[in-house]
C-alpha atoms as a PDB file:
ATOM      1  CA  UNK A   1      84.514 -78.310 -76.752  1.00  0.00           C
ATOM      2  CA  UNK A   2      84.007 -77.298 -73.364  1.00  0.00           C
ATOM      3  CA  UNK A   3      80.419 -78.532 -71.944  1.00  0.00           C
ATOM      4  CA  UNK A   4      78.420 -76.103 -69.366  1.00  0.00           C
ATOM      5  CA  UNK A   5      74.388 -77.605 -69.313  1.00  0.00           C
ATOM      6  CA  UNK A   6      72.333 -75.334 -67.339  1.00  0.00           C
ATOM      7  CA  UNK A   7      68.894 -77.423 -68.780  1.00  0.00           C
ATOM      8  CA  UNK A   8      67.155 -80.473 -68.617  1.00  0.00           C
ATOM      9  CA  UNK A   9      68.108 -82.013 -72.002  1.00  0.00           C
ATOM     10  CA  UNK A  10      71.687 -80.194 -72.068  1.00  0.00           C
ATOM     11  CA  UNK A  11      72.798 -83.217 -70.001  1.00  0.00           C
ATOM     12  CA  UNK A  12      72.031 -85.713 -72.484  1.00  0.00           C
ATOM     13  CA  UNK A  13      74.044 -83.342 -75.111  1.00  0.00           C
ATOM     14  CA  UNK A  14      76.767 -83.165 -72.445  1.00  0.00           C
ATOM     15  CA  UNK A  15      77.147 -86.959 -72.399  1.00  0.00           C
ATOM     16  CA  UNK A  16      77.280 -87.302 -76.130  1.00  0.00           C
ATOM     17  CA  UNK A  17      79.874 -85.385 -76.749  1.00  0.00           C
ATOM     18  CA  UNK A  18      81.916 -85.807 -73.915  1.00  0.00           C
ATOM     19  CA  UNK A  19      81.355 -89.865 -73.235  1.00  0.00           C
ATOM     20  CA  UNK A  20      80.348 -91.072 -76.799  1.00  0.00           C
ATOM     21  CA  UNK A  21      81.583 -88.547 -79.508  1.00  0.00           C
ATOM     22  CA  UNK A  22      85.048 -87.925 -77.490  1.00  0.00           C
ATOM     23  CA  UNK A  23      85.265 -84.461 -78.376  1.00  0.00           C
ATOM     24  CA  UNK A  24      84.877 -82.494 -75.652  1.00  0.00           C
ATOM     25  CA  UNK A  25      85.538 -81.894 -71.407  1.00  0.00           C
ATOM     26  CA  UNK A  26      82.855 -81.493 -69.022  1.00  0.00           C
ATOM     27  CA  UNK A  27      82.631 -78.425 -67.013  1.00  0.00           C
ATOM     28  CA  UNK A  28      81.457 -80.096 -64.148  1.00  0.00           C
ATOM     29  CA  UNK A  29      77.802 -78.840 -63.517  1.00  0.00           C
ATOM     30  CA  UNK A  30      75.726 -81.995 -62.227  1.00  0.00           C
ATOM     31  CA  UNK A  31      72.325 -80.463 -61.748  1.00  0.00           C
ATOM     32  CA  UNK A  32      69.710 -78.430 -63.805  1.00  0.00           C
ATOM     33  CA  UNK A  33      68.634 -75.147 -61.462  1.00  0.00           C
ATOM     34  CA  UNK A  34      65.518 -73.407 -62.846  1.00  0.00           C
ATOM     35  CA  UNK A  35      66.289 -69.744 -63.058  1.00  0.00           C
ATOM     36  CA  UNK A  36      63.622 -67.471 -60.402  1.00  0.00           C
ATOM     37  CA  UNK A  37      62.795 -70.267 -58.735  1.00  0.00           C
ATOM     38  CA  UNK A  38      63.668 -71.175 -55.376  1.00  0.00           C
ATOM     39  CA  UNK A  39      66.084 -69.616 -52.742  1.00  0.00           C
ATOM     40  CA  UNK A  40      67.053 -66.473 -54.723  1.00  0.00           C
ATOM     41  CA  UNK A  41      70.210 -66.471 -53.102  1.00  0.00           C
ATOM     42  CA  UNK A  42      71.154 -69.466 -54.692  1.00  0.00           C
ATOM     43  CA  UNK A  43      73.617 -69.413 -57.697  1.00  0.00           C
ATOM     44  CA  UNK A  44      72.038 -70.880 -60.749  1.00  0.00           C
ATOM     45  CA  UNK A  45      75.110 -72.718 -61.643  1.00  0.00           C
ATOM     46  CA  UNK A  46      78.056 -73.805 -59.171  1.00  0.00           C
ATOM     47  CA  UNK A  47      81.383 -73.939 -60.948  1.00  0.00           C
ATOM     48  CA  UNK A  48      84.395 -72.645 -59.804  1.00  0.00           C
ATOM     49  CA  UNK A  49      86.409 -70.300 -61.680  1.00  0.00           C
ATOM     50  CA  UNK A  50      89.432 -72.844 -60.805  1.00  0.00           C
ATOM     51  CA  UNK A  51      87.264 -75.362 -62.047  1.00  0.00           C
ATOM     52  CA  UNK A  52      86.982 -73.375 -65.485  1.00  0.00           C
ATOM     53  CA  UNK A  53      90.194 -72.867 -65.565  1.00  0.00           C
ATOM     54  CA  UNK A  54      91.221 -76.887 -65.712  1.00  0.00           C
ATOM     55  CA  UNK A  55      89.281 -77.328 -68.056  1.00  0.00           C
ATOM     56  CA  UNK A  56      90.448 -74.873 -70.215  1.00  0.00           C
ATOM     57  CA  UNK A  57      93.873 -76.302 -69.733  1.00  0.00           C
ATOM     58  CA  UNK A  58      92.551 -79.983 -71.003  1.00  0.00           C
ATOM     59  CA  UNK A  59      91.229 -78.579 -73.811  1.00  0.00           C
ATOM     60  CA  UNK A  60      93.957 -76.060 -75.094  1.00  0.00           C
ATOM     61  CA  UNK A  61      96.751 -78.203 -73.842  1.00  0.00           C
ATOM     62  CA  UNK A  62      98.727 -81.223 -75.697  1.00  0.00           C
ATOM     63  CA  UNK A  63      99.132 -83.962 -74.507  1.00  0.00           C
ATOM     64  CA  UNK A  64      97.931 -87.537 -75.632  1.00  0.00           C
ATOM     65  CA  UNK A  65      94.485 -86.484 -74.134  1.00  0.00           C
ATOM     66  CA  UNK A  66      94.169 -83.296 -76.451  1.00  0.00           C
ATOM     67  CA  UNK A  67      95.627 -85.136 -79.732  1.00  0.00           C
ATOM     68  CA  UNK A  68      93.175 -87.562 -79.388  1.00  0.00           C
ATOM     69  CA  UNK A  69      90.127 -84.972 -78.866  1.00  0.00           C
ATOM     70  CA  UNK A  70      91.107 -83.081 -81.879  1.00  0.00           C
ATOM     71  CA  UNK A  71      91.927 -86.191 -84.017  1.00  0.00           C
ATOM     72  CA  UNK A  72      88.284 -87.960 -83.223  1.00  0.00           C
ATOM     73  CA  UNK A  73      87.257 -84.335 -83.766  1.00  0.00           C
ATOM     74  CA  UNK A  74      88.715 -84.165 -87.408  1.00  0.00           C
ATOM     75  CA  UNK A  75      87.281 -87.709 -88.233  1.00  0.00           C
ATOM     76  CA  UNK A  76      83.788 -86.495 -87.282  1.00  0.00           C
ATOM     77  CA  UNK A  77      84.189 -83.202 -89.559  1.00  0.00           C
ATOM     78  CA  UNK A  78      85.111 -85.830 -92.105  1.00  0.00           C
ATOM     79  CA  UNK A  79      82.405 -88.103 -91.894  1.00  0.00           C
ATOM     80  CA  UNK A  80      79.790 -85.234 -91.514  1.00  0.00           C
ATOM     81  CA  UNK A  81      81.142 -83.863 -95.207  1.00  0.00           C
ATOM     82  CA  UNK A  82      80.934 -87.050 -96.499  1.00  0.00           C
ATOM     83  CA  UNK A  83      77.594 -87.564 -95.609  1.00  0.00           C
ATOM     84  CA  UNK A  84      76.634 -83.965 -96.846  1.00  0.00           C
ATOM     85  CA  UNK A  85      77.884 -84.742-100.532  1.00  0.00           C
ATOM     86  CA  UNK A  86      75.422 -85.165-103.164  1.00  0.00           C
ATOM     87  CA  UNK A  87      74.286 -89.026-102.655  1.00  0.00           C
ATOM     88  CA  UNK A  88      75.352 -89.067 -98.934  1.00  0.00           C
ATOM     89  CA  UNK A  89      72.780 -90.388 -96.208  1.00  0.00           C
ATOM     90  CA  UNK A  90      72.626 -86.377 -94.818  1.00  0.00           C
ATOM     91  CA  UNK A  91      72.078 -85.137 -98.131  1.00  0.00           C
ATOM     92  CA  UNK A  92      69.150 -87.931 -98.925  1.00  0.00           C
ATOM     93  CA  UNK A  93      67.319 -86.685 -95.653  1.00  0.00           C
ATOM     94  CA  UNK A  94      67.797 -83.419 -96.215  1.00  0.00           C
ATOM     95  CA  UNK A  95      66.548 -83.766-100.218  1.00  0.00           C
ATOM     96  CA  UNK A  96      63.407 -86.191 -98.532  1.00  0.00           C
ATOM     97  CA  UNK A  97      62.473 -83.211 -96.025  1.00  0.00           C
ATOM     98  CA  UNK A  98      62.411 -80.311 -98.956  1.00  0.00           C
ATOM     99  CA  UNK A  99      60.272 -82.764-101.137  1.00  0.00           C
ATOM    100  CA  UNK A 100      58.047 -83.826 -98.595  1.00  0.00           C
ATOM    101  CA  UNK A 101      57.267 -79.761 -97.790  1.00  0.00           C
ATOM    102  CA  UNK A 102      57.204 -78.921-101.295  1.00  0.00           C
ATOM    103  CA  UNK A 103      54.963 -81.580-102.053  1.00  0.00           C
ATOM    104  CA  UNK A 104      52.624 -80.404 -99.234  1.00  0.00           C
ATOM    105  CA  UNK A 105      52.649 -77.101-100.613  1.00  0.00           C
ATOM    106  CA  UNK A 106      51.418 -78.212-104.459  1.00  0.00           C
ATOM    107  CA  UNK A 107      48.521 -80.029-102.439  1.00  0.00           C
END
Protein backbone atom coordinates (compact mmCIF):
# COMPACT_ATOMS: atom_id res chain seq x y z
CA UNK A 1 0.00 0.00 0.00
CA UNK A 2 1.36 3.11 -1.12
CA UNK A 3 0.68 6.10 1.52
CA UNK A 4 -0.06 9.83 0.08
CA UNK A 5 -1.76 11.99 3.38
CA UNK A 6 -2.83 15.26 2.19
CA UNK A 7 -4.84 15.80 5.93
CA UNK A 8 -4.34 16.30 9.37
CA UNK A 9 -5.18 12.80 10.71
CA UNK A 10 -3.91 10.97 7.37
CA UNK A 11 -0.49 11.16 9.06
CA UNK A 12 -1.34 9.18 11.95
CA UNK A 13 -2.92 6.51 9.32
CA UNK A 14 0.35 6.89 7.38
CA UNK A 15 2.41 5.83 10.40
CA UNK A 16 0.29 2.85 11.20
CA UNK A 17 0.55 1.23 8.35
CA UNK A 18 3.80 2.02 7.25
CA UNK A 19 5.82 1.95 10.87
CA UNK A 20 3.52 -0.40 12.95
CA UNK A 21 1.34 -2.63 10.60
CA UNK A 22 4.43 -3.08 8.01
CA UNK A 23 2.35 -3.09 5.09
CA UNK A 24 2.91 -0.35 3.20
CA UNK A 25 5.73 2.60 1.71
CA UNK A 26 5.42 6.14 2.36
CA UNK A 27 5.10 8.50 -0.44
CA UNK A 28 7.01 11.00 1.13
CA UNK A 29 4.59 14.00 1.82
CA UNK A 30 5.65 15.53 5.35
CA UNK A 31 3.16 18.33 5.70
CA UNK A 32 -0.70 18.84 5.61
CA UNK A 33 -1.43 22.02 3.01
CA UNK A 34 -5.03 23.28 3.32
CA UNK A 35 -6.44 23.48 -0.15
CA UNK A 36 -7.46 27.65 -1.14
CA UNK A 37 -5.57 28.78 1.40
CA UNK A 38 -2.47 30.58 1.21
CA UNK A 39 -0.07 31.44 -1.73
CA UNK A 40 -2.24 30.07 -4.59
CA UNK A 41 0.71 29.36 -6.44
CA UNK A 42 1.70 26.90 -4.13
CA UNK A 43 1.26 23.13 -4.96
CA UNK A 44 -0.94 21.45 -2.45
CA UNK A 45 1.23 18.47 -2.30
CA UNK A 46 5.11 18.29 -3.25
CA UNK A 47 6.07 14.87 -4.55
CA UNK A 48 8.01 14.19 -7.34
CA UNK A 49 6.92 12.07 -10.06
CA UNK A 50 10.52 10.30 -9.57
CA UNK A 51 9.62 10.11 -6.14
CA UNK A 52 6.31 8.14 -7.16
CA UNK A 53 7.97 6.23 -9.21
CA UNK A 54 10.42 4.57 -6.29
CA UNK A 55 7.96 3.88 -4.58
CA UNK A 56 6.12 2.10 -6.92
CA UNK A 57 9.19 0.04 -7.51
CA UNK A 58 9.33 -0.96 -3.52
CA UNK A 59 6.08 -1.95 -3.62
CA UNK A 60 5.72 -4.02 -6.94
CA UNK A 61 9.23 -5.27 -6.72
CA UNK A 62 10.69 -8.58 -4.88
CA UNK A 63 13.00 -8.55 -2.94
CA UNK A 64 13.26 -9.48 0.88
CA UNK A 65 11.61 -6.00 1.50
CA UNK A 66 8.43 -6.83 -0.70
CA UNK A 67 8.11 -10.62 0.63
CA UNK A 68 7.99 -9.42 3.88
CA UNK A 69 5.24 -6.56 3.14
CA UNK A 70 3.02 -9.01 1.50
CA UNK A 71 3.64 -11.84 4.05
CA UNK A 72 2.77 -9.41 7.28
CA UNK A 73 0.08 -8.36 4.80
CA UNK A 74 -1.43 -11.97 4.48
CA UNK A 75 -1.14 -12.53 8.34
CA UNK A 76 -3.24 -9.39 8.93
CA UNK A 77 -6.01 -10.61 6.28
CA UNK A 78 -5.82 -13.70 8.43
CA UNK A 79 -6.24 -12.40 11.70
CA UNK A 80 -8.96 -9.86 10.53
CA UNK A 81 -11.14 -13.16 9.24
CA UNK A 82 -10.57 -14.74 12.25
CA UNK A 83 -11.78 -12.14 14.24
CA UNK A 84 -14.87 -11.67 11.86
CA UNK A 85 -16.08 -15.40 12.45
CA UNK A 86 -19.05 -15.98 14.46
CA UNK A 87 -17.58 -15.78 18.23
CA UNK A 88 -14.54 -13.63 17.16
CA UNK A 89 -13.74 -10.29 19.16
CA UNK A 90 -14.86 -8.23 15.62
CA UNK A 91 -17.89 -10.11 15.36
CA UNK A 92 -18.85 -9.56 19.33
CA UNK A 93 -18.47 -5.68 18.70
CA UNK A 94 -20.09 -5.65 15.77
CA UNK A 95 -23.23 -7.99 17.31
CA UNK A 96 -22.91 -5.35 20.70
CA UNK A 97 -23.31 -2.20 18.26
CA UNK A 98 -26.59 -3.71 16.27
CA UNK A 99 -28.11 -4.61 19.77
CA UNK A 100 -27.33 -1.57 21.41
CA UNK A 101 -29.23 0.45 18.23
CA UNK A 102 -31.90 -1.98 18.08
CA UNK A 103 -32.48 -1.78 21.59
CA UNK A 104 -32.66 2.05 21.34
CA UNK A 105 -35.10 1.75 18.74
CA UNK A 106 -37.76 -0.66 20.89
CA UNK A 107 -37.37 2.23 23.59
Amino acid sequence: MATWPHFYDQFINEQLVVDVLKIGVAVGVEEPKLFGIGDENEVAVKVTRAEVQKVLERLMGGGDEGDERRERAKELKEKARMAMEEGGSSWKGLQDAINFVLERQQK
